[in-house]
Protein backbone atom coordinates (compact mmCIF):
# COMPACT_ATOMS: atom_id res chain seq x y z
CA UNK A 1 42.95 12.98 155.42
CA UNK A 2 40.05 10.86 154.65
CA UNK A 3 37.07 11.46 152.23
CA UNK A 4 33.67 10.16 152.34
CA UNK A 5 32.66 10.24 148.45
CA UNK A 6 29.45 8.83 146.35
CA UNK A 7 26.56 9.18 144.40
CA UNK A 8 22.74 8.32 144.13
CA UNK A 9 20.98 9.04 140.61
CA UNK A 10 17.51 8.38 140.92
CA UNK A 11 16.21 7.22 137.22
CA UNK A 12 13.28 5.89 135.28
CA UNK A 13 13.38 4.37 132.41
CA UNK A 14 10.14 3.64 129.77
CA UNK A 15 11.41 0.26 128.47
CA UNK A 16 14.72 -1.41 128.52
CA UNK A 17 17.57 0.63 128.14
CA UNK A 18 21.64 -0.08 127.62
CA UNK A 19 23.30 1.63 129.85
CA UNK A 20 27.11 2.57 129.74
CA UNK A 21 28.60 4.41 133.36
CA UNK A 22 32.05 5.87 133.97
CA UNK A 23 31.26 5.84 137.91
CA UNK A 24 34.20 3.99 139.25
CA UNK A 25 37.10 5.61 140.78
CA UNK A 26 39.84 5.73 138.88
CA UNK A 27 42.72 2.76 138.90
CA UNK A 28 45.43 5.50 139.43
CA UNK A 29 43.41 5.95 143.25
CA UNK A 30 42.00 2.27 143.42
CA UNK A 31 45.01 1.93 146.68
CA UNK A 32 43.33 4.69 148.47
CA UNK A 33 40.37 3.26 149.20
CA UNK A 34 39.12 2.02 152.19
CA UNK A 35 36.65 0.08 150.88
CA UNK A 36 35.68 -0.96 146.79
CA UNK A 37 33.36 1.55 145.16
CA UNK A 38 31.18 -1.36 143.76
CA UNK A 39 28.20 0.68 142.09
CA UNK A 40 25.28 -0.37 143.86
CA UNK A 41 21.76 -1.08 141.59
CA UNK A 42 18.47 -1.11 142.73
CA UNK A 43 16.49 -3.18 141.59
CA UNK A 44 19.29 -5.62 140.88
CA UNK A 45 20.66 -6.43 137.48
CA UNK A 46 24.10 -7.93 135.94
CA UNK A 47 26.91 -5.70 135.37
CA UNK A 48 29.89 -6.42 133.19
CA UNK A 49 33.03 -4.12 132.46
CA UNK A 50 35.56 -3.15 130.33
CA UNK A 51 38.57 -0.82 129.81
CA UNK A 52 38.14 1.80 127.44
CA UNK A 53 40.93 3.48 124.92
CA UNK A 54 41.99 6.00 127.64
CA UNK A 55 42.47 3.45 130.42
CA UNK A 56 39.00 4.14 132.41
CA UNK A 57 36.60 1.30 133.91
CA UNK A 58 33.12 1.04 132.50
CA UNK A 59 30.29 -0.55 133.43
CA UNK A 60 27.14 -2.21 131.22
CA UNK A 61 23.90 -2.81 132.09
CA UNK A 62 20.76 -3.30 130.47
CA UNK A 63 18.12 -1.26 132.81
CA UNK A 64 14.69 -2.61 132.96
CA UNK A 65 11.47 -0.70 132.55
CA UNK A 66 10.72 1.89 135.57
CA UNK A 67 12.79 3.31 138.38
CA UNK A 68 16.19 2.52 139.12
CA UNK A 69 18.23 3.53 141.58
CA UNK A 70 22.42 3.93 141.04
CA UNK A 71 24.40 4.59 144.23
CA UNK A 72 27.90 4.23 145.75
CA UNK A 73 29.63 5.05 149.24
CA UNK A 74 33.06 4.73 150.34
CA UNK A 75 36.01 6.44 151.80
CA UNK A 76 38.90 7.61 150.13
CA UNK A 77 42.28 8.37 151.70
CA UNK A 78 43.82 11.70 150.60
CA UNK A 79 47.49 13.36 151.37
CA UNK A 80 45.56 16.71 151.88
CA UNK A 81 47.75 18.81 149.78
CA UNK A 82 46.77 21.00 147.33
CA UNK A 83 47.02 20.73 143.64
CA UNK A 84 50.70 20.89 143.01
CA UNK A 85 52.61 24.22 141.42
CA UNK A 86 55.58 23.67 138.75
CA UNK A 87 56.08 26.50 137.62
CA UNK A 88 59.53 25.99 135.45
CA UNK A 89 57.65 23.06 133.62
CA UNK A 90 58.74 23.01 130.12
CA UNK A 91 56.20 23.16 126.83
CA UNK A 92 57.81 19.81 125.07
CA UNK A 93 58.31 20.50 121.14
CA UNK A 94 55.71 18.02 119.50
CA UNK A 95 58.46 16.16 117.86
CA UNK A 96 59.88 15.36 120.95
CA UNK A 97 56.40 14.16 122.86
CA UNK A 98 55.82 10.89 123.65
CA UNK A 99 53.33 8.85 121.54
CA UNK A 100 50.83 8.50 124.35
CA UNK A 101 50.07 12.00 124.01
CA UNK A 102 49.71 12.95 120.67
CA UNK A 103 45.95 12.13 120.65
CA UNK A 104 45.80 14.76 123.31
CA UNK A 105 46.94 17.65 120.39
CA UNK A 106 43.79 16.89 118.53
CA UNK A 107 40.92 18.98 117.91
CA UNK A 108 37.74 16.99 119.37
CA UNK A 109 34.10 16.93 119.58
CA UNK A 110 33.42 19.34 122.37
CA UNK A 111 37.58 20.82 122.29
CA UNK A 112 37.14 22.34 118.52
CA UNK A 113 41.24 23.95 118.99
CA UNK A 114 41.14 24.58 114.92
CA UNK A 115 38.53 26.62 114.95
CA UNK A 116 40.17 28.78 117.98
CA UNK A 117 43.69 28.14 116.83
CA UNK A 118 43.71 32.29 115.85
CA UNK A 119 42.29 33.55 118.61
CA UNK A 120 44.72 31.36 121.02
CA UNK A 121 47.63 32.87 119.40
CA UNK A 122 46.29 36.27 119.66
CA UNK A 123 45.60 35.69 123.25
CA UNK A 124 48.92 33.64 124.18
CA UNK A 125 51.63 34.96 122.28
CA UNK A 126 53.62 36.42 124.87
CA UNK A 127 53.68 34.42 127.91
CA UNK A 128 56.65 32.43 128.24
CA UNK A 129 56.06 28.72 126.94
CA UNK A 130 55.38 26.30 129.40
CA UNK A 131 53.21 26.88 132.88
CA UNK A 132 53.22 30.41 132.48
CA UNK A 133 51.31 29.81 129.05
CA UNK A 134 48.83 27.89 130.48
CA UNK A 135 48.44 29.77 133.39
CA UNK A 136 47.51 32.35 131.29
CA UNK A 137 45.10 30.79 129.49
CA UNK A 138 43.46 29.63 132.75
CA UNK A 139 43.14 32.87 134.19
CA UNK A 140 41.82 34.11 130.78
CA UNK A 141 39.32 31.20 130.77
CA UNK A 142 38.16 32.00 134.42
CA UNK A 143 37.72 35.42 133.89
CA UNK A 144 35.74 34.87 130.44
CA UNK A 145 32.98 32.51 131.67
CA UNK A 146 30.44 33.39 134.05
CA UNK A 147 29.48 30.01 135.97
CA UNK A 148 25.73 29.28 136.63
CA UNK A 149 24.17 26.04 136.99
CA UNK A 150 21.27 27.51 134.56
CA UNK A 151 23.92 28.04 132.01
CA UNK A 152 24.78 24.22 131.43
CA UNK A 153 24.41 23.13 128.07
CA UNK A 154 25.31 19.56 126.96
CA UNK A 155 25.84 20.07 123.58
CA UNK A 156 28.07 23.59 124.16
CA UNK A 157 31.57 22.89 122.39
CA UNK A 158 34.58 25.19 123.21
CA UNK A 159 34.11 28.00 120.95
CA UNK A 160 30.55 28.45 121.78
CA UNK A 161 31.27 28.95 125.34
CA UNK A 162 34.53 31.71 124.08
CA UNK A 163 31.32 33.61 122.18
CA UNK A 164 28.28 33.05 124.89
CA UNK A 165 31.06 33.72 127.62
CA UNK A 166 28.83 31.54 130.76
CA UNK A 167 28.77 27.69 131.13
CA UNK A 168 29.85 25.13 134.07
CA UNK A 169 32.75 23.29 134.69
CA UNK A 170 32.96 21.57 131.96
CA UNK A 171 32.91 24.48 129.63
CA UNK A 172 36.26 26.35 131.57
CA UNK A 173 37.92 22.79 131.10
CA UNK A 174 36.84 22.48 127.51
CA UNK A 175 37.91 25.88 126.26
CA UNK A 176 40.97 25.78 128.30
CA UNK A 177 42.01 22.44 126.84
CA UNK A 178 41.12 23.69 123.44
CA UNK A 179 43.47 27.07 123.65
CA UNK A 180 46.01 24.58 124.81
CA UNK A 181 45.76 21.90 121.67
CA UNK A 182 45.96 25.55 119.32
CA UNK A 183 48.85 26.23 121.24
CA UNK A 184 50.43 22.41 121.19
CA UNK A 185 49.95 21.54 124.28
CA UNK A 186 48.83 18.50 124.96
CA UNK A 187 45.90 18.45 127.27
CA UNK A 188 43.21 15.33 128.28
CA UNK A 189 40.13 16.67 130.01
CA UNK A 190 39.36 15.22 133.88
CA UNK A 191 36.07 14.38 135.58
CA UNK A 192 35.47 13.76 138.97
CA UNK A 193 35.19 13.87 142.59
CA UNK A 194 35.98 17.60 144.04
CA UNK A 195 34.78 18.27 147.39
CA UNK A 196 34.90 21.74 149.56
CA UNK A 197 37.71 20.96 151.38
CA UNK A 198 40.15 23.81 152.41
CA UNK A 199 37.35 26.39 151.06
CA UNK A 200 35.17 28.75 153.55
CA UNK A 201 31.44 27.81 154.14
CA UNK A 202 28.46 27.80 153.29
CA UNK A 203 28.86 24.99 150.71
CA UNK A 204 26.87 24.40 147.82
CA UNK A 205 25.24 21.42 147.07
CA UNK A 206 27.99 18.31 145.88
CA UNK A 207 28.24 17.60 141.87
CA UNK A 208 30.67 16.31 139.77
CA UNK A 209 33.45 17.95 138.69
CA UNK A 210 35.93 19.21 135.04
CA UNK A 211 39.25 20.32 135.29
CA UNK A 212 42.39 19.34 133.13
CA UNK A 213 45.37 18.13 132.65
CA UNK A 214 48.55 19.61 130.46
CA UNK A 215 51.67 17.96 129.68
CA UNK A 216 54.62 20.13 130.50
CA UNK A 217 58.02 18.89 131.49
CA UNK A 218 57.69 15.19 131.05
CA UNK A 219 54.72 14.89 133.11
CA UNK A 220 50.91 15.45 133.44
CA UNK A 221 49.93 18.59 135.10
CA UNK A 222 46.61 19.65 136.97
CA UNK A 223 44.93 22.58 136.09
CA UNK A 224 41.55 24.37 137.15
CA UNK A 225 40.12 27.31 135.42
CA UNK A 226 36.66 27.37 136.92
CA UNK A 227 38.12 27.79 140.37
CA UNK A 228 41.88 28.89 139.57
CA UNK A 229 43.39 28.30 142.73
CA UNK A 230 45.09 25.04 143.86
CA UNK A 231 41.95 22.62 145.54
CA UNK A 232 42.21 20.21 148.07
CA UNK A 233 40.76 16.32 147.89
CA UNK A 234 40.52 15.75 144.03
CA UNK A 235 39.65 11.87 143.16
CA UNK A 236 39.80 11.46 139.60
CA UNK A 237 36.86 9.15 138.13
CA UNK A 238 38.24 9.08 133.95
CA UNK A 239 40.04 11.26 131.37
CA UNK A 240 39.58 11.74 127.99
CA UNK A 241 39.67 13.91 124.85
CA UNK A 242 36.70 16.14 126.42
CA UNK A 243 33.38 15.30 128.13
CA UNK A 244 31.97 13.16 125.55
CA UNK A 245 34.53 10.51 126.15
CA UNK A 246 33.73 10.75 130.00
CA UNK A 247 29.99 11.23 130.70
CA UNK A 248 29.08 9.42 133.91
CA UNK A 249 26.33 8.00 131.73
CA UNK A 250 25.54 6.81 128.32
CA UNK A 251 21.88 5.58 127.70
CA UNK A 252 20.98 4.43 124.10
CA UNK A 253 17.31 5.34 124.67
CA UNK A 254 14.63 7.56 126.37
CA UNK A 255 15.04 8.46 130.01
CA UNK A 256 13.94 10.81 133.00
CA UNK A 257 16.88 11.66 135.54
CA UNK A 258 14.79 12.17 138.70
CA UNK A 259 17.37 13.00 140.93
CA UNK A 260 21.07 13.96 141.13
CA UNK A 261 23.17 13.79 144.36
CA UNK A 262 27.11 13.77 144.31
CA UNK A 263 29.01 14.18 148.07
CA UNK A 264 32.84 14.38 148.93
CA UNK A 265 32.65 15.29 152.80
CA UNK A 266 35.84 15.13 155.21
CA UNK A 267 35.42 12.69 157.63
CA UNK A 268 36.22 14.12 160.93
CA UNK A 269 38.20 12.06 163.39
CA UNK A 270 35.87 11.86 166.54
């Protein structure tokens, strides 16, 4: 299947502002596009790049005083299937994980697993090790939160959403992934593309998406708690400890988002 994703983020900006974006598709689906998602800037201004710690492409600008305009378009090829099940994948004993991963056992800004580290055993005792455990967790996590847009809270870390019990995405990924670090599992939190593909209408508006990723078995795993069910079409933008490593944009000085618009539409063969 193909996918038609992109963005526009309407800004304005009082004086000139450094500008870091995680808004390029990430290397692991670079081969399935159709076409490169350059990110598009209007008015016009250099943009250099680097690879950060975790392996994802950003981009630097410096935007000048007044509106700007950052956009993309392009078209993704997909297999179509839904998130994969393993259900006999192993928990790996810590001493036995590779390096790589380690970082991904560590209590973080927004994933504060030490200060849950009680509650996750209370909670997760009993389910067998492995994808059963964090099964459990995400159906615990799903169940907890109450999703609403109104809810969203930037600086919300893991335990706060446990006790205020409503958030967004990023709050199931970050108290899932946090249960999972108490429970050593290693787990990296995802942002991306994540369309309505495979789901009944009426749609809501397109946005950005958090889910996660465990590491069970040998390999990385994806897991969902705000929606729970396998999903169709996901195109993974960057990973990281939690959503501070990931934001689609870091500005280093005052700013007005004017508008927000995020769309991952099948493209129907005519």
């Amino acid at each position: 299947m193909k996918l038609r994703v992109g963005y526009e983020l309407l800004y304005h900006f009082p004086q000139p502002t450094p500008v870091i974006m995680m808004l390029s598709i990430h290397y692991t689906r670079v081969s399935d596009l159709e076409r490169p998602d350059h990110i598009v800037i209007n008015p016009s201004v250099p943009i250099s790049g680097y690879r950060d710690g975790f392996g994802n492409w950003c981009s630097r600008i410096l935007a000048p005083t007044g509106a700007m305009r950052i956009s993309t378009d392009t078209v993704v090829n997909d297999t179509g299937l839904p998130d994969r099940i393993v259900s006999d994948a192993a928990q790996i004993p810590v001493e036995q994980l590779p390096q790589e991963a380690l970082v991904f056992l560590l209590a973080s800004r927004f994933c504060d697993s030490d200060r849950l580290a009680d509650l996750a055993w209370t909670h997760f005792a009993h389910p067998q090790p492995g994808w059963a455990r964090v099964q459990a967790i995400c159906d615990f996590v799903h169940e907890r939160i109450t999703f609403g847009y109104e809810h969203a809270r930037v600086t919300r870390s893991a335990s706060e959403a446990y006790e205020e019990r409503r958030g967004v995405c990023r709050d199931y990924a970050h108290l899932a992934v946090a249960f999972c670090r108490a429970l050593n599992i290693p787990a990296r939190y995802c942002t991306g593309y994540l369309g309505d593909v495979g789901t009944p209408p009426p749609y809501p508006p397109g946005d950005f998406a958090a889910w996660f990723e465990a590491y069970l078995g040998g390999q990385w795993h994806t897991f969902d708690p705000r929606n729970n069910v396998p999903r169709i079409g996901r195109v993974l933008l960057a990973r990281g400890r939690d959503a501070a490593d990931v934001a689609i944009t870091t500005t280093f000085g005052p700013n007005t988002l004017n508008s927000f618009r995020v769309w991952t539409d099948e493209v129907v063969a005519a």
